[in-house]
Protein backbone atom coordinates (compact mmCIF):
# COMPACT_ATOMS: atom_id res chain seq x y z
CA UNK A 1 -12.69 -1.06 -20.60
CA UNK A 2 -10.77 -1.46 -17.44
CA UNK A 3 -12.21 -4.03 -14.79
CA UNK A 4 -11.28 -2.62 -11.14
CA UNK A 5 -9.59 -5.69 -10.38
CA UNK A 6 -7.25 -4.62 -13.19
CA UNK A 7 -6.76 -0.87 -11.54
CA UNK A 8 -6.48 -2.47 -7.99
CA UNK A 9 -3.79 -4.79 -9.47
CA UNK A 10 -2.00 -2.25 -11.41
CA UNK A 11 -2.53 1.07 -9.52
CA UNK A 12 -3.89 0.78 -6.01
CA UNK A 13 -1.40 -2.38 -4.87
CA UNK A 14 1.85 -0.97 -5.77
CA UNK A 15 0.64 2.35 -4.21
CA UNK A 16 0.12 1.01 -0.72
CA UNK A 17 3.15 -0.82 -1.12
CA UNK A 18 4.86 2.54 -1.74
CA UNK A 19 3.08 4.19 0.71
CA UNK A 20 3.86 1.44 3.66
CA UNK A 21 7.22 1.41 2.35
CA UNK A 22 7.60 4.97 3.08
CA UNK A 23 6.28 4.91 6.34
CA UNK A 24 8.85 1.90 7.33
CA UNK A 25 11.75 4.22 6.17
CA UNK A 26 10.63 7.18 7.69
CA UNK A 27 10.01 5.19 10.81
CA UNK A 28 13.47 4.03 11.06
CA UNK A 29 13.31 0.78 9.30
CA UNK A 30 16.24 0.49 6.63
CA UNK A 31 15.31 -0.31 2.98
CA UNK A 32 16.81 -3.87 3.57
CA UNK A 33 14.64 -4.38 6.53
CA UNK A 34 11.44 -2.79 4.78
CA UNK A 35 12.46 -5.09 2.13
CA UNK A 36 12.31 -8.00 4.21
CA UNK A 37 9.10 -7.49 6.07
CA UNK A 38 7.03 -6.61 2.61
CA UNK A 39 8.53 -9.45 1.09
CA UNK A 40 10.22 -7.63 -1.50
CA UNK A 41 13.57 -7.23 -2.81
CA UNK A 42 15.86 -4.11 -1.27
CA UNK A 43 15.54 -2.90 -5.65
CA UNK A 44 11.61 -3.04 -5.53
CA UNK A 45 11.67 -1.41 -2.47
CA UNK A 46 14.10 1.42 -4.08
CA UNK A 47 12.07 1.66 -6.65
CA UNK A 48 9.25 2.62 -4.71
CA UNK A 49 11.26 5.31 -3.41
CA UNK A 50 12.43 7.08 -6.49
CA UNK A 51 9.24 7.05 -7.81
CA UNK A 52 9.42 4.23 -10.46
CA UNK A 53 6.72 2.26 -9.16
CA UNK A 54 3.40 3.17 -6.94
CA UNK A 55 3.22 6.52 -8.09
CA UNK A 56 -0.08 6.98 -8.94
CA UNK A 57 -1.78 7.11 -6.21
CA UNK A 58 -2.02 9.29 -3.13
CA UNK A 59 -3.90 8.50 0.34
CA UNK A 60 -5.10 10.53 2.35
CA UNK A 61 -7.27 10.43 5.48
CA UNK A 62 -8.68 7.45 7.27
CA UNK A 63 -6.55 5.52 4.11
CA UNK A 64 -3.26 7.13 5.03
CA UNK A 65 -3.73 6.11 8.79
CA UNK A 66 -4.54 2.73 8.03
CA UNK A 67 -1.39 2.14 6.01
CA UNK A 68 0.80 4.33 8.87
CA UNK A 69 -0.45 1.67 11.33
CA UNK A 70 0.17 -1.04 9.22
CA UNK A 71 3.62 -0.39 9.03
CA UNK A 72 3.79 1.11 13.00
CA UNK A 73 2.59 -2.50 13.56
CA UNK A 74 5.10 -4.15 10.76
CA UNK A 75 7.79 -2.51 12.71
CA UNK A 76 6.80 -3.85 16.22
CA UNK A 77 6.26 -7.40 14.70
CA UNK A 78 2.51 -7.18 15.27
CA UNK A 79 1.23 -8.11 11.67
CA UNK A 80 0.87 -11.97 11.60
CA UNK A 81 -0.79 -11.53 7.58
CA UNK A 82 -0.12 -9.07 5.91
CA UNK A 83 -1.87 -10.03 2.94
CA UNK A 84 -5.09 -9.41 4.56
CA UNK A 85 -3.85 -6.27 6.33
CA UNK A 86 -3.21 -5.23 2.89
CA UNK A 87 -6.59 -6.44 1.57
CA UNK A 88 -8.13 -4.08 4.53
CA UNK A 89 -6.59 -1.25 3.20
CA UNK A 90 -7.77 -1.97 -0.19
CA UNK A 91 -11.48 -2.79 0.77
CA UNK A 92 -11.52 0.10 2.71
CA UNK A 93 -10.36 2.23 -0.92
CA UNK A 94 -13.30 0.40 -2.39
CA UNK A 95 -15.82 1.54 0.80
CA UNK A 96 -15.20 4.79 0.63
CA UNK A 97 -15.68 5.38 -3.28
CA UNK A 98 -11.75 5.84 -3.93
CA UNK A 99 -11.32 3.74 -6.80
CA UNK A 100 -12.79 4.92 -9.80
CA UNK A 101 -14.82 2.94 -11.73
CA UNK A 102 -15.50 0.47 -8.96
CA UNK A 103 -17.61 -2.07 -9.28
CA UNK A 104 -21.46 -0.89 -6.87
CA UNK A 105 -20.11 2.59 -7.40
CA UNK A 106 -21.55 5.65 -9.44
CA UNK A 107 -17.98 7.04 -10.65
């Protein structure tokens, strides 16, 4: 049995760092910059690129515009914690039933 802090960890995280990652470079933002305002290396970053890691995962919807602002606001040096931006986006998975197998859900 998987606990959803284990699919969150595996799964969910490196997908919205792929996903904000994505939106950086198709914003503009080079992948040494993206890099540097993730607080990643340029190869993780890469990697999220090519498909290698975060792959799993899609968003869509309200989730997709949450992690396209994210990085709109990563870009204009408006994020002051991005940990807890991040942990938004990720509670806000959990609200609306995305994860499955979540803990106070029926899936």
């Amino acid at each position: 049995m998987k606990l959803p802090c284990q699919l969150i960890v595996w799964n969910v995280l490196p997908a919205i760092r792929a996903a904000i990652a994505e939106e950086l470079i198709a914003l503009g933002v080079s992948q040494l910059e993206a890099a540097r305002l993730l607080d990643m290396t340029p190869s993780a970053i890469s990697q999220y690129r090519t498909g290698k890691r975060g792959y799993r995962i899609v968003f869509e919807g309200e989730v997709r515009a949450s992690v396209s602002q994210l990085a709109r606001d990563l870009k204009d040096s408006r994020v002051d914690d991005l940990a807890c931006r991040i942990c938004e986006i990720c509670t806000q998975i959990r609200d609306e039933n995305l994860l499955e197998g979540s803990c106070g859900t029926d899936a």
